[in-house]
Protein backbone atom coordinates (compact mmCIF):
# COMPACT_ATOMS: atom_id res chain seq x y z
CA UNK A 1 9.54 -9.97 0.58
CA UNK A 2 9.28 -10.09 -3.06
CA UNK A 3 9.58 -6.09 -3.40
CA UNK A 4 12.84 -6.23 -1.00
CA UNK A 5 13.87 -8.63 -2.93
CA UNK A 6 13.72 -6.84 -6.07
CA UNK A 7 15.09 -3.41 -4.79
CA UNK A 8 18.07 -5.47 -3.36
CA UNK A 9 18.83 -6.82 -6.89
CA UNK A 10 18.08 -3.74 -8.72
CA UNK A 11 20.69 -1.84 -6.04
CA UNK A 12 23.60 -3.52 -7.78
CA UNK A 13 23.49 -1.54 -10.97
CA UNK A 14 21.03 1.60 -9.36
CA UNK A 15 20.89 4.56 -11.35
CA UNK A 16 20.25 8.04 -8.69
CA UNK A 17 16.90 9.79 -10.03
CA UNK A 18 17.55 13.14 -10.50
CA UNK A 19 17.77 16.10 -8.11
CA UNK A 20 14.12 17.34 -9.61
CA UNK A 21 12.54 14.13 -8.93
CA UNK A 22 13.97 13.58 -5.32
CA UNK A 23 13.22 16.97 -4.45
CA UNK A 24 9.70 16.97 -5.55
CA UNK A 25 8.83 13.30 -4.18
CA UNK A 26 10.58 14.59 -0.50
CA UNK A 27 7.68 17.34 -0.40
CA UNK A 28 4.84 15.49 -1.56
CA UNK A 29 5.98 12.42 0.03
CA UNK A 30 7.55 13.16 3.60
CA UNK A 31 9.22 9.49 4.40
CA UNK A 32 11.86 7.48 6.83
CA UNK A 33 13.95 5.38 5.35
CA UNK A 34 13.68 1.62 6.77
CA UNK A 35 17.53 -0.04 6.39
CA UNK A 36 18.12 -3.02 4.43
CA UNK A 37 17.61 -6.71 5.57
CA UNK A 38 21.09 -7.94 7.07
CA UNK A 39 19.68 -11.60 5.32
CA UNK A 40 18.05 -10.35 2.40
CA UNK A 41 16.11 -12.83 0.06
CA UNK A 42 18.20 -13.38 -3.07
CA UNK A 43 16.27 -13.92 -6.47
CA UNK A 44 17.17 -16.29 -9.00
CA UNK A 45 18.28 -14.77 -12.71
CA UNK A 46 17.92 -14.88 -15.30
CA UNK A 47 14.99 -17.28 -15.76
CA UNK A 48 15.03 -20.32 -17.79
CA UNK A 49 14.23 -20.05 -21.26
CA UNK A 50 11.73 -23.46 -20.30
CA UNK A 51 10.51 -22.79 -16.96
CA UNK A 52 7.79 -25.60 -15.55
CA UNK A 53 6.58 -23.17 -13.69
CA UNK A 54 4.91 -21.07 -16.13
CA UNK A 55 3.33 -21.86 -19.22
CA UNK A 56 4.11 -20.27 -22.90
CA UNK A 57 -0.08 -19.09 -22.77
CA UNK A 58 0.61 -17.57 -19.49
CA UNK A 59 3.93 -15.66 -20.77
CA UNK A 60 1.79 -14.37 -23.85
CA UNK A 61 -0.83 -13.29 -21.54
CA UNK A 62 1.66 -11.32 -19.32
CA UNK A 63 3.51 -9.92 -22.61
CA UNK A 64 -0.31 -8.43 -23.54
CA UNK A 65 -1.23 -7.10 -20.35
CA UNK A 66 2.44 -5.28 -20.42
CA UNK A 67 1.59 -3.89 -23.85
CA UNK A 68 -2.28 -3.16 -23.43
CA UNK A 69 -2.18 -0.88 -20.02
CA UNK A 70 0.15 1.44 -18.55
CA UNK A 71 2.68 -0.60 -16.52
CA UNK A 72 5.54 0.76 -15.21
CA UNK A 73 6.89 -2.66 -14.32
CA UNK A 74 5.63 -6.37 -13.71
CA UNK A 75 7.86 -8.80 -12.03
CA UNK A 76 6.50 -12.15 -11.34
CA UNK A 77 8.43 -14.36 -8.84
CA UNK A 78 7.93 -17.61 -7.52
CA UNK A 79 10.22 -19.68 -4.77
CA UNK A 80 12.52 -17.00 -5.18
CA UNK A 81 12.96 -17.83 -8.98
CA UNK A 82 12.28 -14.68 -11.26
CA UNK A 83 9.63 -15.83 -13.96
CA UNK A 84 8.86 -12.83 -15.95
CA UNK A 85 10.15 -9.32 -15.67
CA UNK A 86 9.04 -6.42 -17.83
CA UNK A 87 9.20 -2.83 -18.00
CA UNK A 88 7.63 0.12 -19.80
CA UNK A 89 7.95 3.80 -20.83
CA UNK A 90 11.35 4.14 -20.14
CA UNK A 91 11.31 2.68 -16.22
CA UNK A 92 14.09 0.33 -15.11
CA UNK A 93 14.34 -2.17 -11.88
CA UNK A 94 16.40 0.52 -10.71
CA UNK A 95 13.98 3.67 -10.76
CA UNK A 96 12.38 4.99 -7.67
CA UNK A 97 8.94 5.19 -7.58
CA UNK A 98 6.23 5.73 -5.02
CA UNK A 99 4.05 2.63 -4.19
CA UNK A 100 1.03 4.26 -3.52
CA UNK A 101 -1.91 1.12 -3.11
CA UNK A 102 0.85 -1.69 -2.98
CA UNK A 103 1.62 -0.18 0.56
CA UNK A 104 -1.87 -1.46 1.48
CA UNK A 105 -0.68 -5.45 1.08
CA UNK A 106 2.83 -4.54 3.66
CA UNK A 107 0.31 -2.77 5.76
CA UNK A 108 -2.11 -6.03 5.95
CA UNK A 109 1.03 -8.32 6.81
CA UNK A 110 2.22 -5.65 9.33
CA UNK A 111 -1.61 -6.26 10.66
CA UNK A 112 -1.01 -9.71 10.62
CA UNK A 113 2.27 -10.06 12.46
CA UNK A 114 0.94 -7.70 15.16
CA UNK A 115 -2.11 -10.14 15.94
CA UNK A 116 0.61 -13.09 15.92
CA UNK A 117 2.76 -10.99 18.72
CA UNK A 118 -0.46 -10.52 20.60
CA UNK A 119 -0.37 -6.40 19.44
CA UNK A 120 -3.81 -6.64 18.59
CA UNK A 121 -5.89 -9.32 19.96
CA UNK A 122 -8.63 -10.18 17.45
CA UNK A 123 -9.77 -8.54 13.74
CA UNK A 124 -13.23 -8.87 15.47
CA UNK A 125 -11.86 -5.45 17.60
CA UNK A 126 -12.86 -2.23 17.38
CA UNK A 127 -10.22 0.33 15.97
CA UNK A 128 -11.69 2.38 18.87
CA UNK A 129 -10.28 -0.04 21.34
CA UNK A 130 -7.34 0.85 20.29
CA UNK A 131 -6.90 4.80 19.14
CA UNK A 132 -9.18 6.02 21.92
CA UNK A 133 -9.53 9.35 19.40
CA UNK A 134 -11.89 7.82 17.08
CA UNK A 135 -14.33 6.20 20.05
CA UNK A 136 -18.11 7.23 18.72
CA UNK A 137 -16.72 7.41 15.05
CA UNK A 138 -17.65 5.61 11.73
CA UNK A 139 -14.07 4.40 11.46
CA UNK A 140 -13.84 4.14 15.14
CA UNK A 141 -16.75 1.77 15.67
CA UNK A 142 -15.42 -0.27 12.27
CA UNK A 143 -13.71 -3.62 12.95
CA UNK A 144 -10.23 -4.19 12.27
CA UNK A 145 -12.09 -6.67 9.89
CA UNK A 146 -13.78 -4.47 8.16
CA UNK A 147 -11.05 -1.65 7.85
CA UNK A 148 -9.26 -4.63 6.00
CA UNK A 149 -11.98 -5.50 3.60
CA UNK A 150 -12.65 -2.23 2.88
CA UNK A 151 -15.89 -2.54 4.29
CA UNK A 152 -16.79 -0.01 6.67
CA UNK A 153 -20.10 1.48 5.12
CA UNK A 154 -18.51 4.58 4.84
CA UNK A 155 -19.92 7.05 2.04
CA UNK A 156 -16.91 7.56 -0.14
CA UNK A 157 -16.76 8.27 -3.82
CA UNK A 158 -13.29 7.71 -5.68
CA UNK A 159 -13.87 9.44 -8.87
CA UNK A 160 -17.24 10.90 -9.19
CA UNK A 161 -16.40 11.25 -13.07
CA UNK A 162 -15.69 7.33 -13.87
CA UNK A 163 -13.00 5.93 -13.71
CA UNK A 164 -11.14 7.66 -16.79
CA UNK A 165 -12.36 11.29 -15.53
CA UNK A 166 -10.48 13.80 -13.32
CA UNK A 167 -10.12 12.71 -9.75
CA UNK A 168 -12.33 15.02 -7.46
CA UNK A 169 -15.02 14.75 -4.97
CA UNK A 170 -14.13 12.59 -1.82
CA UNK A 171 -10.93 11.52 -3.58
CA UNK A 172 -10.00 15.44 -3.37
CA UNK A 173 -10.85 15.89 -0.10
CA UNK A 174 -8.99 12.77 0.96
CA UNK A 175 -5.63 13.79 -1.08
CA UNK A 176 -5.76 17.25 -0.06
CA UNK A 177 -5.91 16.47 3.92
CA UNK A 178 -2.63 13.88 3.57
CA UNK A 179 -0.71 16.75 1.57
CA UNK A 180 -1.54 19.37 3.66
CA UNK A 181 1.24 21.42 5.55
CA UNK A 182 -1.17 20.89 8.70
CA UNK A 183 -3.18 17.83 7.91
CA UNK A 184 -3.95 15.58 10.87
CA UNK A 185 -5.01 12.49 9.51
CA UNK A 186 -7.16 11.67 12.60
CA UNK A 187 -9.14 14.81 12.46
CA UNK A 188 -10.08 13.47 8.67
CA UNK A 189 -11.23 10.67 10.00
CA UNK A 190 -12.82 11.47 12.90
CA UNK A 191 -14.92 13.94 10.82
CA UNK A 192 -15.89 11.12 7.97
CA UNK A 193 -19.18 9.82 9.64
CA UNK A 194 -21.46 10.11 6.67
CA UNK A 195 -22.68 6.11 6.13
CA UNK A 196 -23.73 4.91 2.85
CA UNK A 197 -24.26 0.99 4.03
CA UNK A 198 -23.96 -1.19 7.26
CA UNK A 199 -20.33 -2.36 8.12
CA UNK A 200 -19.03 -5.06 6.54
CA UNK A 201 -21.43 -5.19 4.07
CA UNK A 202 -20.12 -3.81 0.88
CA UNK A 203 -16.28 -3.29 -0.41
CA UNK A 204 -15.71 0.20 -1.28
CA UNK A 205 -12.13 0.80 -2.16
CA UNK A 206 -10.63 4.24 -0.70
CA UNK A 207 -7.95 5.24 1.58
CA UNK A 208 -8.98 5.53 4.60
CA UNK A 209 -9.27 2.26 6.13
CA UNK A 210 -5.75 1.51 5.58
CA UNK A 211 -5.54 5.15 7.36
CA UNK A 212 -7.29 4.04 9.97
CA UNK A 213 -5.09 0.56 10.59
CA UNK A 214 -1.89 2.66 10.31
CA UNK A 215 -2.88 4.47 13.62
CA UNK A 216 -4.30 1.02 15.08
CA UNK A 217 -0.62 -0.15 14.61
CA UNK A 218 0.94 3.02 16.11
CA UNK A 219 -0.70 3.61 19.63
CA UNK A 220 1.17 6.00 21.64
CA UNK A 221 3.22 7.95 19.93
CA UNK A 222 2.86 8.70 15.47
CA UNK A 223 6.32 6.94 14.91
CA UNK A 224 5.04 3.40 15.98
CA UNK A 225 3.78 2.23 12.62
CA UNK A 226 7.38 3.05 11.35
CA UNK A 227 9.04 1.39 14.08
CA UNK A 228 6.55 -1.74 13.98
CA UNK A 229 7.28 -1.80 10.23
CA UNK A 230 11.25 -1.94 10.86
CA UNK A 231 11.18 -4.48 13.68
């Protein structure tokens, strides 16, 4: 709600990226556009110079995080009331960027909101029990649990080279089958079998779990997960 929120805002004074920009995020990024709330959630601006509801150590903290790592933007909101906003390396409220990871926290409250409608019946399920393709899989046999804890046992490496070195390995594998012309993400992971611990009993943070829930979400037919997400 918070990231509608701030794209509605931002909309009022948006700034078009460029033609070079949209055209390279459309290929690498295929994407269907979900319309606007008709009641969006308004934020409150600009925040008081004494706000209760943070505290001047907690401001300097925020200011030094900003400053210290690469942010392209930090917005902290609470009860709709805008608290600290920041931005960095030339990015504005306005710029469109790709989420990457923060789609993993919509997809969890998608997960959620499908268990509430009765969608999915328990996070003690199999994904199998619900994307017949991956019965007798790793990520088939996983628990809906487990895909959201990142806990599946699967052996995945995210950068073989630390975490400051060159992304290959796994992590190569893994980008190159979602960017692929011809990729079928349920051929990736019906072929990922290799185990490195039991299920649910160590986090290991990759990408395909949340691959794995995003066909949980969608059964019978690849738009459901987009039309789940705009109901």
């Amino acid at each position: 709600m918070v990231l509608a929120a701030r794209l509605e805002h931002a909309a009022k004074s948006s700034v078009e990226p460029s033609g070079a920009v949209k055209a390279w995020s459309a290929a690498k990024f295929p994407h269907k556009t979900i319309a606007r709330s008709a009641t969006p959630v308004t934020l409150i601006e600009p925040r008081p110079a004494a706000s209760p509801l943070i505290s001047a150590a907690l401001m300097a903290r925020l200011e030094q995080h900003v400053a210290k790592f690469p942010v392209t933007g930090l917005l902290v909101v609470q009860d709709r009331q805008i608290l600290f906003e920041k931005y960095r390396n030339g990015h504005r409220p306005s710029d469109a960027v790709h989420g990457f990871s923060m789609s993993k926290t919509v997809l969890a409250v998608l997960v959620g909101i499908a268990i509430n409608e009765g969608r999915i019946r328990s996070i003690q399920d199999k994904a199998a029990n619900y994307v017949p393709e991956l019965a007798g899989t790793l990520f088939g046999e996983s628990t809906i649990k487990d895909l959201l804890q990142m806990s599946t046992g699967a052996d995945f490496t995210l950068n073989p080279q630390g975490e400051d070195g060159p992304r290959g390995g796994d992590q190569a594998v893994f980008i190159g089958a979602l960017w692929s012309p011809d990729g079928d993400t349920l051929v990736l992971l019906k072929s990922w079998n290799k185990r490195a611990a039991s299920s649910g009993a160590v986090f290991n943070y990759h990408g395909l779990p949340p691959l794995a829930l995003t066909h949980v979400l969608r059964p019978g037919g690849s738009g459901f997960f987009y039309c789940f997400a705009v109901q």
